[in-house]
Protein backbone atom coordinates (compact mmCIF):
# COMPACT_ATOMS: atom_id res chain seq x y z
CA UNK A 1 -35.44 1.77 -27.10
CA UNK A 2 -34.72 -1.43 -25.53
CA UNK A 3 -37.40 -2.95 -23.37
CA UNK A 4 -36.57 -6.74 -22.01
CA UNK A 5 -40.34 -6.78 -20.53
CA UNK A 6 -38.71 -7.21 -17.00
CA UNK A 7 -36.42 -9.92 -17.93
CA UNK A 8 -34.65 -11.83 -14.50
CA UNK A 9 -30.94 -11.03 -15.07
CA UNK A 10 -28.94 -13.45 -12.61
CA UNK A 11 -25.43 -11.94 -11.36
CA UNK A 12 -22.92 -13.82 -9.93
CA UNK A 13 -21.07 -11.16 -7.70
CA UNK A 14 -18.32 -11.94 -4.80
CA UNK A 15 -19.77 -10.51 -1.93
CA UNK A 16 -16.75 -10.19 0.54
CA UNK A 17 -15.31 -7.54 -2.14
CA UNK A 18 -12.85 -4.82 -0.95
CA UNK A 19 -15.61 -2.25 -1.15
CA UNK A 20 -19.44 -1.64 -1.78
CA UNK A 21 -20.22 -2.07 -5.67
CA UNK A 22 -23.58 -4.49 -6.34
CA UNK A 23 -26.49 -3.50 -4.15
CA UNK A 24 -27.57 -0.91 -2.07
CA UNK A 25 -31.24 0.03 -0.53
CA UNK A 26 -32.57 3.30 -0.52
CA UNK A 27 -32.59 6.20 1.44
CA UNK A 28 -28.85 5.64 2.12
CA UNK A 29 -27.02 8.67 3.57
CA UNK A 30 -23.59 7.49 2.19
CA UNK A 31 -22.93 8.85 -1.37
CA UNK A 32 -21.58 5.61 -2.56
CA UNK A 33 -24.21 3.33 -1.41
CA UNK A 34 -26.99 5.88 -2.51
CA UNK A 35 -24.95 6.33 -6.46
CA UNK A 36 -24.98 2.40 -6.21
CA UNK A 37 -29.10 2.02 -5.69
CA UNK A 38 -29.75 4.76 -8.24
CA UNK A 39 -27.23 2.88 -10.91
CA UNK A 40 -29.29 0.00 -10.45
CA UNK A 41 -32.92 1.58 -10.34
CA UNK A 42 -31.86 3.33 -13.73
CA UNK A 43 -30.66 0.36 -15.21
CA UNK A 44 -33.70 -1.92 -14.52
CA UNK A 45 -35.94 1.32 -15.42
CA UNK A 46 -33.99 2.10 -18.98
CA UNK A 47 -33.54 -1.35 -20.58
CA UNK A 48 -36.69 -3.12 -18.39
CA UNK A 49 -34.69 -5.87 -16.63
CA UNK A 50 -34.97 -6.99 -12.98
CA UNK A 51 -31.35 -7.50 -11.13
CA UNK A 52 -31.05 -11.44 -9.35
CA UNK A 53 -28.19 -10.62 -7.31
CA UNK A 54 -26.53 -13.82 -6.02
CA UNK A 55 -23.70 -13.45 -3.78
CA UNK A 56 -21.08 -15.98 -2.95
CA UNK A 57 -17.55 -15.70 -1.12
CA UNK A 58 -14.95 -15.11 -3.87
CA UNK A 59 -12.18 -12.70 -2.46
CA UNK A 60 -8.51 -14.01 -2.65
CA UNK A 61 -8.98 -16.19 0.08
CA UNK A 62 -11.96 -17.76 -1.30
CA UNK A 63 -11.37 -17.53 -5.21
CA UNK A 64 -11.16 -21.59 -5.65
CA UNK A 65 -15.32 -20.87 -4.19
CA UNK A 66 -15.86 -18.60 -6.83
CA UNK A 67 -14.55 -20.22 -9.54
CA UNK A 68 -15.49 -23.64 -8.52
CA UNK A 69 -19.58 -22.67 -8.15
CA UNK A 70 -19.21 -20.49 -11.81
CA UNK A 71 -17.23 -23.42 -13.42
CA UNK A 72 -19.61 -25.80 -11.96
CA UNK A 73 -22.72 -24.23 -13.28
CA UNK A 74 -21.07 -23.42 -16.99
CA UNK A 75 -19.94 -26.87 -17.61
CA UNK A 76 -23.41 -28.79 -16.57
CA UNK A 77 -24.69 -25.95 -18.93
CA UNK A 78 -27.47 -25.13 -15.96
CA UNK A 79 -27.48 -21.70 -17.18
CA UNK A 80 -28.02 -20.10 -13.72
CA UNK A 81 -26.23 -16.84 -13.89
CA UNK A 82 -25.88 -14.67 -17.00
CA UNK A 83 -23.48 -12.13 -15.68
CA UNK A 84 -20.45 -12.82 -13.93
CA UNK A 85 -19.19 -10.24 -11.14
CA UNK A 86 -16.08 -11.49 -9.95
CA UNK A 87 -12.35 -10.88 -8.42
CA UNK A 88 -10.02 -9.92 -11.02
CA UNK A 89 -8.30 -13.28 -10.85
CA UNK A 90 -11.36 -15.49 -11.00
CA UNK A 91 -12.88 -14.02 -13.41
CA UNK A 92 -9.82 -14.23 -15.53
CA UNK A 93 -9.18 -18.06 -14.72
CA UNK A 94 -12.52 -18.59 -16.18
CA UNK A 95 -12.06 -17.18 -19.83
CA UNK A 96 -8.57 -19.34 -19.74
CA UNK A 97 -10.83 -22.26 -19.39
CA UNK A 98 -12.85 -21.48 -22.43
CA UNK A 99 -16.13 -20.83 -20.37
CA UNK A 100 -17.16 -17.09 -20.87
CA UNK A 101 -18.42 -15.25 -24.06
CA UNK A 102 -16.60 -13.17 -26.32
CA UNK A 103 -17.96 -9.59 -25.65
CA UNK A 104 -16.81 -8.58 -28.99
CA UNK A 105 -19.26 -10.39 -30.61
CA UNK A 106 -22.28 -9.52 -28.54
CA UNK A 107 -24.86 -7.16 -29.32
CA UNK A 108 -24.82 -3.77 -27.45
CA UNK A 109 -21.70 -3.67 -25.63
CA UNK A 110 -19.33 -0.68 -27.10
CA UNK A 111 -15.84 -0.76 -25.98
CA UNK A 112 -14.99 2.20 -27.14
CA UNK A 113 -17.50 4.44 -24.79
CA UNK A 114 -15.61 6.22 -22.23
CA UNK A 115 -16.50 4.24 -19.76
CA UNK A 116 -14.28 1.43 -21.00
CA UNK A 117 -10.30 1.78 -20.52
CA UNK A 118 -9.12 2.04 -23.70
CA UNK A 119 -5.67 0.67 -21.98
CA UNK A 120 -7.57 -2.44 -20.48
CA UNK A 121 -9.45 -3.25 -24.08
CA UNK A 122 -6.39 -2.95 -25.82
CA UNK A 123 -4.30 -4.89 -23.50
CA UNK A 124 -6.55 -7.67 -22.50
CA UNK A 125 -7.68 -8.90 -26.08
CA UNK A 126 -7.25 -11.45 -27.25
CA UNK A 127 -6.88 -12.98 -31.22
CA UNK A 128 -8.93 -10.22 -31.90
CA UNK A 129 -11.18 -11.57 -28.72
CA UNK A 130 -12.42 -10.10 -25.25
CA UNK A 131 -13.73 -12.03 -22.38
CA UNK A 132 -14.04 -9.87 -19.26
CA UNK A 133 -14.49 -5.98 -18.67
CA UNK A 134 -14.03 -3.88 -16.31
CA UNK A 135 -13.66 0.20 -15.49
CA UNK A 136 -16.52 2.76 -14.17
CA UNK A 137 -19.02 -0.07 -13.79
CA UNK A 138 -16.46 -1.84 -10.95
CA UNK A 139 -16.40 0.60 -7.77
CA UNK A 140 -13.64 -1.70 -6.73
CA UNK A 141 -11.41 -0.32 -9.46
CA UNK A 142 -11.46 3.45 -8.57
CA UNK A 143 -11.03 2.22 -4.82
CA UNK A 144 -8.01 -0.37 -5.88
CA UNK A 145 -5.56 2.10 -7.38
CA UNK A 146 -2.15 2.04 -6.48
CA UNK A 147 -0.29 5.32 -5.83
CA UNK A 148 1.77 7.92 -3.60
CA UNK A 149 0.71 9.27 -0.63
CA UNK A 150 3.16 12.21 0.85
CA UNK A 151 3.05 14.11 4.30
CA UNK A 152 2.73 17.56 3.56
CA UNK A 153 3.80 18.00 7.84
CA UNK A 154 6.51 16.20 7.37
CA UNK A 155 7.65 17.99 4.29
CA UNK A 156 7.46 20.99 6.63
CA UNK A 157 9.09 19.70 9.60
CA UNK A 158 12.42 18.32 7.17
CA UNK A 159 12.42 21.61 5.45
CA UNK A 160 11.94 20.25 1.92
CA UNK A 161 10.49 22.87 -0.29
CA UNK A 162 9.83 21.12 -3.46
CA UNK A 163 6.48 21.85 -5.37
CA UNK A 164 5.84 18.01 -5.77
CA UNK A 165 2.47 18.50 -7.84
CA UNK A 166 5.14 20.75 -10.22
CA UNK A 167 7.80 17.79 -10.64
CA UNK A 168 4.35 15.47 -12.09
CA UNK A 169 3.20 18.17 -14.45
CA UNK A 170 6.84 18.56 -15.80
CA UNK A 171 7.62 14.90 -15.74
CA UNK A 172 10.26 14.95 -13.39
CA UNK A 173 8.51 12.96 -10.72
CA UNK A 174 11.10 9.51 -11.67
CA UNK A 175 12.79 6.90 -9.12
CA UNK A 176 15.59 9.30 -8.95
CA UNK A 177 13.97 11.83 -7.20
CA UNK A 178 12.11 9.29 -5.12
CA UNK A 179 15.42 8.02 -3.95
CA UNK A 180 16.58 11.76 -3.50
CA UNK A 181 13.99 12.53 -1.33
CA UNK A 182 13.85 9.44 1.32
CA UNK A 183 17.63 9.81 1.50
CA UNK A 184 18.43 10.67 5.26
CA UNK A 185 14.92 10.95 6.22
CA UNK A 186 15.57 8.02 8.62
CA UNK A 187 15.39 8.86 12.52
CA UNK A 188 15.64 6.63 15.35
CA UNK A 189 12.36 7.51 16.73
CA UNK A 190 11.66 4.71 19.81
CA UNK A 191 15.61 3.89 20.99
CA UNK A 192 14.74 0.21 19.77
CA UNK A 193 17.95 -1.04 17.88
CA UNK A 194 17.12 -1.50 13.94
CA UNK A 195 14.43 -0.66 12.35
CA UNK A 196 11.09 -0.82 13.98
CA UNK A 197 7.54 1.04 13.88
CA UNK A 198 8.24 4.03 15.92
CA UNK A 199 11.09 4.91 13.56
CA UNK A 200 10.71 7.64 10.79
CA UNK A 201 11.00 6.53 7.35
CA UNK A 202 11.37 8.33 4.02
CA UNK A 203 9.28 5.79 1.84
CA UNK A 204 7.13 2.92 3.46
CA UNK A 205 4.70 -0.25 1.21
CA UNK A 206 4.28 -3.43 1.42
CA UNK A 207 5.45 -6.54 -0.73
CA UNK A 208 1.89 -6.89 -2.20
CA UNK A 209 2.11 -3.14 -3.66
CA UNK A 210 5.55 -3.56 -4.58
CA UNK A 211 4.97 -4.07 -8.52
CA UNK A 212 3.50 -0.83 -8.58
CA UNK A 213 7.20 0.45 -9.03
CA UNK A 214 7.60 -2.85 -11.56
CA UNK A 215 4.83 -1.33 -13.92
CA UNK A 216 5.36 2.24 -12.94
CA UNK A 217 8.97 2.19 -14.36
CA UNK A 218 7.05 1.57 -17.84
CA UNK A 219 8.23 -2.24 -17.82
CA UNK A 220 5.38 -5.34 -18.69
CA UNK A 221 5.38 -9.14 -17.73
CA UNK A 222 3.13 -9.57 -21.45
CA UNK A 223 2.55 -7.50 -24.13
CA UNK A 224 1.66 -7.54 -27.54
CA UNK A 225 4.01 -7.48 -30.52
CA UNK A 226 3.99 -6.12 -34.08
CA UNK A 227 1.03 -8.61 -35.23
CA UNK A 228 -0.95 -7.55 -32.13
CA UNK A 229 -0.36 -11.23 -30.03
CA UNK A 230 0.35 -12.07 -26.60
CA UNK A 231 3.95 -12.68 -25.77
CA UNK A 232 6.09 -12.78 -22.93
CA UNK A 233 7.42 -8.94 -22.86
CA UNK A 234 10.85 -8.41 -23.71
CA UNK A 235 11.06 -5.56 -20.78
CA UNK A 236 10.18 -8.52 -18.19
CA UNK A 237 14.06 -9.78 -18.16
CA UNK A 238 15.80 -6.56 -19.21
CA UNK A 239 18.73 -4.43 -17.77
CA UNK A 240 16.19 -2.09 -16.84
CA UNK A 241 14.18 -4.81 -14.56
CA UNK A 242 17.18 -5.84 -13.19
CA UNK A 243 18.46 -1.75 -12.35
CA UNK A 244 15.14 -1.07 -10.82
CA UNK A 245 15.46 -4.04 -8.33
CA UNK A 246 18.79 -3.30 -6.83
CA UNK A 247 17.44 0.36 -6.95
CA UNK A 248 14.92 -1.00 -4.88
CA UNK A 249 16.67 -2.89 -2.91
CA UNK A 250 19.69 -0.42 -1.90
CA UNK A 251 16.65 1.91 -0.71
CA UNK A 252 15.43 -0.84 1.36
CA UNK A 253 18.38 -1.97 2.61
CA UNK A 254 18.79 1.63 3.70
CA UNK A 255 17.75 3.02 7.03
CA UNK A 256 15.73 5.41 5.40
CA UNK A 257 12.93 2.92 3.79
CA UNK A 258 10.86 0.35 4.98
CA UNK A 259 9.33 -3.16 3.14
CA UNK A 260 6.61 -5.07 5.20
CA UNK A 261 5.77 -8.43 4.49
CA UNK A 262 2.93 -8.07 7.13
CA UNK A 263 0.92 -5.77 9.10
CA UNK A 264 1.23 -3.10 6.80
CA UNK A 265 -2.53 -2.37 6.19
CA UNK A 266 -2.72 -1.77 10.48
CA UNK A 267 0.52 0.98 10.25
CA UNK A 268 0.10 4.13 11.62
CA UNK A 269 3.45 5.94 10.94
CA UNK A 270 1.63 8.43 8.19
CA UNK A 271 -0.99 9.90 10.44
CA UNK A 272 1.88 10.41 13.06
CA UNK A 273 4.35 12.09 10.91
CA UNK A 274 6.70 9.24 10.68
CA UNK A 275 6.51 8.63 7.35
CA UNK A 276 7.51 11.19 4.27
CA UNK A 277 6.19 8.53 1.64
CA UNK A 278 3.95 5.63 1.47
CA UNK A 279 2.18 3.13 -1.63
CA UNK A 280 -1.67 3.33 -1.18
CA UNK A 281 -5.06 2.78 -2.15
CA UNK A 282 -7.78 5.39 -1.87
CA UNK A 283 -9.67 3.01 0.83
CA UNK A 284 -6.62 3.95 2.83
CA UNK A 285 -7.42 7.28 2.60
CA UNK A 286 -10.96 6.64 3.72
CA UNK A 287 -10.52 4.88 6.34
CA UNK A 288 -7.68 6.12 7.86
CA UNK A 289 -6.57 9.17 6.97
CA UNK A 290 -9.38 11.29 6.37
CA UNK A 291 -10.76 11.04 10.36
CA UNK A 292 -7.22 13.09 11.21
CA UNK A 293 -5.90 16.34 10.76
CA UNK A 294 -3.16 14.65 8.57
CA UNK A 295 -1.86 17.01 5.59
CA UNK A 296 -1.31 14.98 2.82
CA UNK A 297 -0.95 14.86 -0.92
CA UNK A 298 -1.06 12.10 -3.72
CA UNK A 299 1.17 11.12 -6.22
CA UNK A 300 1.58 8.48 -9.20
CA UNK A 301 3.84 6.14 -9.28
CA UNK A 302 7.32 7.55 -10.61
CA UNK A 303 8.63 7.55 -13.62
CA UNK A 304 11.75 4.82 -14.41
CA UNK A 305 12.98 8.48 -15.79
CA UNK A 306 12.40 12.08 -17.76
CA UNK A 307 12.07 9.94 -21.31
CA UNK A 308 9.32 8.26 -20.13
CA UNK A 309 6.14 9.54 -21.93
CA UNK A 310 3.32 8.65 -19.53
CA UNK A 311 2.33 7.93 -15.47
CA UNK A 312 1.19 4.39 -15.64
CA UNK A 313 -0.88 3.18 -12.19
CA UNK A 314 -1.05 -0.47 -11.04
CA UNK A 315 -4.62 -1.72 -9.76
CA UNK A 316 -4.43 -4.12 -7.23
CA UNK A 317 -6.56 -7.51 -7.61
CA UNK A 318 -9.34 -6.84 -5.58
CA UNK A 319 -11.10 -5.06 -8.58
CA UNK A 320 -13.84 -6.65 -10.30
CA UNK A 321 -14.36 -7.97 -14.34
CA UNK A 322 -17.16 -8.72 -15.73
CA UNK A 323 -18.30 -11.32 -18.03
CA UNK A 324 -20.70 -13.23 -19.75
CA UNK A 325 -20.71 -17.27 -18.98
CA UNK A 326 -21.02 -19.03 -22.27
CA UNK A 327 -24.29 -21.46 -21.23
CA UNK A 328 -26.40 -18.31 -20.88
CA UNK A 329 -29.74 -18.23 -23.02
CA UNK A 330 -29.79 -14.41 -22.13
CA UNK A 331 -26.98 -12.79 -24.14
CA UNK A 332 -28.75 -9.94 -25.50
CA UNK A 333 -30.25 -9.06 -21.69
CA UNK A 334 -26.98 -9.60 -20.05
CA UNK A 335 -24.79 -7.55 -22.49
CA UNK A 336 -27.45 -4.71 -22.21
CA UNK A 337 -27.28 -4.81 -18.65
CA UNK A 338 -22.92 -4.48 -18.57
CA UNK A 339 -23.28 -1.87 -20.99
CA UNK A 340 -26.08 0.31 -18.92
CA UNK A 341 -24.60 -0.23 -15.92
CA UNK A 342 -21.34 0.57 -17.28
CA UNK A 343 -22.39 3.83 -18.51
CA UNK A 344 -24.93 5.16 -15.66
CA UNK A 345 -21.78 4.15 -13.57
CA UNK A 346 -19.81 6.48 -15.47
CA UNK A 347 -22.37 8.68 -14.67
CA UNK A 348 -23.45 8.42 -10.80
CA UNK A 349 -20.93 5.73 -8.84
CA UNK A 350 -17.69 7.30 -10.62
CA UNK A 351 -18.25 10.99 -9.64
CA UNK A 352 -19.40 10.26 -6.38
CA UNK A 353 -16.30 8.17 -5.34
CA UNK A 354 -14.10 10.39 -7.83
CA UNK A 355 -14.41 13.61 -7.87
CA UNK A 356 -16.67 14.16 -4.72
CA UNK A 357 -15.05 11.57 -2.29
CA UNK A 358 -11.19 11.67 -3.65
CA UNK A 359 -11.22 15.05 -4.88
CA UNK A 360 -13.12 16.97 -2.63
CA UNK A 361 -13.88 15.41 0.21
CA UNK A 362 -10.84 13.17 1.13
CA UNK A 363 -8.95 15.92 -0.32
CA UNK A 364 -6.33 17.57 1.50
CA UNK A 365 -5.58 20.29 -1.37
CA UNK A 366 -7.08 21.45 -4.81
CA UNK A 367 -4.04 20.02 -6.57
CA UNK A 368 -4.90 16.44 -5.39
CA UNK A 369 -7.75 16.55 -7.69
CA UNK A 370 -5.17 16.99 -10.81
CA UNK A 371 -3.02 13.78 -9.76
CA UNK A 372 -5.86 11.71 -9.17
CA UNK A 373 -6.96 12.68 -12.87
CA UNK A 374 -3.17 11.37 -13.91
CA UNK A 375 -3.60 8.93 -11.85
CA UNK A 376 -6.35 7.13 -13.22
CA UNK A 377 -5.46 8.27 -16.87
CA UNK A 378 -2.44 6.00 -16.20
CA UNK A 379 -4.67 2.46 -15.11
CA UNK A 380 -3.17 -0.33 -16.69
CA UNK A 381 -3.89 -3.78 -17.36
CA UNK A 382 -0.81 -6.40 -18.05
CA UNK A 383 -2.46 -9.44 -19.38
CA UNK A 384 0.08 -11.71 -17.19
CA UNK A 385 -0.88 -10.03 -14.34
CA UNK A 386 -4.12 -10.45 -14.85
CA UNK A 387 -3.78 -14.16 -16.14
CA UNK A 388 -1.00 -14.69 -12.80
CA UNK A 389 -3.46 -17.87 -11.96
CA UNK A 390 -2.20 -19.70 -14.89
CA UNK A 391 1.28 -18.94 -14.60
CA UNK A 392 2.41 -21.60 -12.28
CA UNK A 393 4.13 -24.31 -13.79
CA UNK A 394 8.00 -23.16 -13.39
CA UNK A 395 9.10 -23.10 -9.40
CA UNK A 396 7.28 -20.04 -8.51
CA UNK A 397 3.76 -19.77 -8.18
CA UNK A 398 2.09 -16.62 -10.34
CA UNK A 399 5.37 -15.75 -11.34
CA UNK A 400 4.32 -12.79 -13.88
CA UNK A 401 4.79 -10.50 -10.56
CA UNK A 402 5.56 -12.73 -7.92
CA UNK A 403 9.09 -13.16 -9.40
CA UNK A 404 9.73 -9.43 -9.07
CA UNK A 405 8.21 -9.02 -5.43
CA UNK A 406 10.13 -12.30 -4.41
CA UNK A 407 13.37 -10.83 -5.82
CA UNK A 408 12.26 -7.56 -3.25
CA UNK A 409 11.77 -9.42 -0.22
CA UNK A 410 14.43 -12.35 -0.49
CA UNK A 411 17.24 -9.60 -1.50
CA UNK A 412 18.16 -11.12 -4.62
CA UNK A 413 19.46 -8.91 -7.34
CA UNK A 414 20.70 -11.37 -9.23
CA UNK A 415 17.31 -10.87 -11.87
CA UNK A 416 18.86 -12.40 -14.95
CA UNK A 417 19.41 -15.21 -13.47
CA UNK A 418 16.22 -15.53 -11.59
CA UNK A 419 14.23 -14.32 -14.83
CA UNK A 420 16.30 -17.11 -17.20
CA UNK A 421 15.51 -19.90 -14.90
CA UNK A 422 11.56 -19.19 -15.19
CA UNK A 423 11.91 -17.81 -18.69
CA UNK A 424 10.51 -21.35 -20.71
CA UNK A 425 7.96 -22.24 -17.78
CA UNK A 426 6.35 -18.62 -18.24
CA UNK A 427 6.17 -19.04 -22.47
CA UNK A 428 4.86 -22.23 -22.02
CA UNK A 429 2.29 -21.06 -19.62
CA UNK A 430 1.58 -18.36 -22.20
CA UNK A 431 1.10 -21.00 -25.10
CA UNK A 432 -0.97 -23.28 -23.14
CA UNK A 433 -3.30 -20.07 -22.35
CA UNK A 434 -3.34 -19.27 -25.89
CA UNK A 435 -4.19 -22.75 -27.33
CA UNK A 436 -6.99 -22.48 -24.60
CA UNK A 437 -8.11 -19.83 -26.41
CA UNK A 438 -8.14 -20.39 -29.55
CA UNK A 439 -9.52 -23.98 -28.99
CA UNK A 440 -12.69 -22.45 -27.54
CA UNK A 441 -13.49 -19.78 -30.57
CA UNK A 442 -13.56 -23.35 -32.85
């Protein structure tokens, strides 16, 4: 029944995102694009708003632009936007400054509709407080997933029989069996001495997707303990960190698996069969899989091991939250307009990128459709991932999961010792963003 008599609702949004989400025209022949016009035409229609999309450069590269122009505008208390749109990390910055609303005491917003992750409400509140959103309403999210790709050819060609989609269903998908697989998958492909790109590797990712194992093996950088706070999570500096590392590492240092610290998004080993294994994103699909004849299927992440209880996927950053700056005089209009676009997202962007795009159409098999259900089932959320911005003052810079890729790519097992010396920098850095907090619901 809500009618906001064509209200002006002013969005913030980053436009050099990973992937279309904000606007679209009409008459667009690309499902996404045309699911993102109708999402907006049925949210101005249902609740009577009119979208102001304003679009700025916020991506990784230019986050300090994002955050600057939203920080400028909150703190002069211009109120020129009412929603914020931004890159995970900015976006999450912001509420650690004290400058966006509390969604849990706005009108209309309902975190416990479907289209919110119950794992990214539970793990990114707060005191009892939430400042940013995210889930079916960010396109970005679906697109940002971090999982498994394997080469069904190659499977084939090596004579490996295993019913992979089997092993997730029964839980038996763990590191182990990762490791099994790549071992002696290595061949010298190009008669270049070491590694190199025309080689054939068993498992292939990049630094930057590298804590997708990290979280995949069950293990947090925060959590919350038995009085439901934010604390620095035991897991971060345990045995088990430390065994997946020099897991890790062995496998790396191993002829049979491959780390790049560059270059890795232009690699073409999968689509030539040189490559059993690699850690993706569904854009990689996309873009360059789907235009081949490649025969591939998708995995989660494994499991640390059997007595794990659940698949748990990493999203990269380029995902967006969404909040509500705390000099808006349109509360009411802007949480309306997160929650309807929320759910008519859950309703026309999410199945055409889900289960038309990934499931069908970039599909290689029916099975895939299965793990990509597990696979987003398992999105999670670590709040000092998330909150990596302000986690900066001990010698490495975002060092909730920079401290585990480092570790990765400078070969050093040694994780007790690198956790212990970073250890009071990273609960300090937790206080302060606590205090911040708190100070702001006064």
């Amino acid at each position: 029944d809500l009618d906001f008599g064509g209200e002006k609702v002013t969005v913030l949004y980053w436009q050099d995102s990973f992937s279309d989400e904000f606007t679209a025209e009409s008459g667009n022949t690309d499902i996404t694009l045309d699911a993102i016009f109708r999402r907006n035409s049925v949210v101005e229609d249902r609740i009577g708003i009119k979208y102001d999309w304003v679009g700025i450069k916020g991506n990784n590269s230019n986050r300090n632009n994002y955050i600057d122009t939203a920080q400028n505008s909150i703190k002069t208390d211009t109120k020129a936007y009412d929603i914020l749109a931004g890159y995970s990390m900015c976006i999450a910055n912001l509420s650690s400054q004290g400058l966006l609303r509390d969604l849990n005491t706005v009108n209309y917003i309902d975190t416990s509709m479907p289209w919110w992750p119950e794992r990214l409400v539970s793990e990114a509140t707060i005191d009892g407080s939430l400042y940013f959103a995210s889930g079916d309403i960010s396109t970005n999210m679906l697109w940002s997933m971090l999982f498994l790709i394997y080469n069904k050819d190659l499977m084939k060609e090596l004579n490996m029989t295993e019913d992979m989609n089997r092993l997730v269903e029964d839980k038996k998908w763990t590191l182990s069996k990762l490791e099994e697989m790549c071992r002696n998958v290595y061949a010298d492909n190009d008669g270049v001495e070491g590694k190199s790109d025309g080689d054939r590797f068993g498992l292939m990712t990049s630094n930057v997707y590298s804590d997708a194992f990290f979280f995949g093996c069950g293990l947090h950088t925060v959590e919350l303990n038995d009085k439901n706070q934010p604390v620095i999570s035991e897991s971060f500096g345990s045995e088990k960190t430390h065994d997946v590392i020099v897991r890790l590492l062995n496998l790396f240092d191993s002829p049979d698996a491959q780390l790049y610290t560059k270059n890795y998004g232009n690699t073409t080993q999968f689509t030539q069969n040189n490559s059993l294994f690699e850690v993706r994103q569904p854009l990689y699909i996309r873009k360059s899989i789907a235009p081949t004849q490649t025969s591939f299927g998708v995995l989660p992440m494994p499991l640390y091991n059997e007595d794990q209880q659940s698949y748990v996927t990493t999203i990269g950053f380029t995902y967006t939250l969404y909040a509500i700056p705390q000099d808006t005089d349109k509360v009411d209009a802007a949480a309306a307009t997160i929650e309807c676009q929320a759910s008519e997202a859950y309703r026309k962007t999410t199945p055409a990128i889900f289960e038309v795009c990934l499931k069908v159409k970039y599909a290689s098999d029916f099975e895939s459709g299965r793990m990509f259900d597990i696979i987003r089932d398992g999105v999670t959320f670590d709040l000092g991932r998330m909150f990596c911005l302000d986690f900066s003052s001990g010698s490495t810079k975002y060092a909730t999961y920079n401290l585990f890729r480092h570790s990765l790519v400078n070969k050093k097992p040694e994780w007790a010792s690198t956790y212990a010396a970073e250890k009071t920098a990273l609960e300090s850095d937790l206080a302060r963003i606590l205090d911040a907090f708190a100070a702001a619901k006064k």
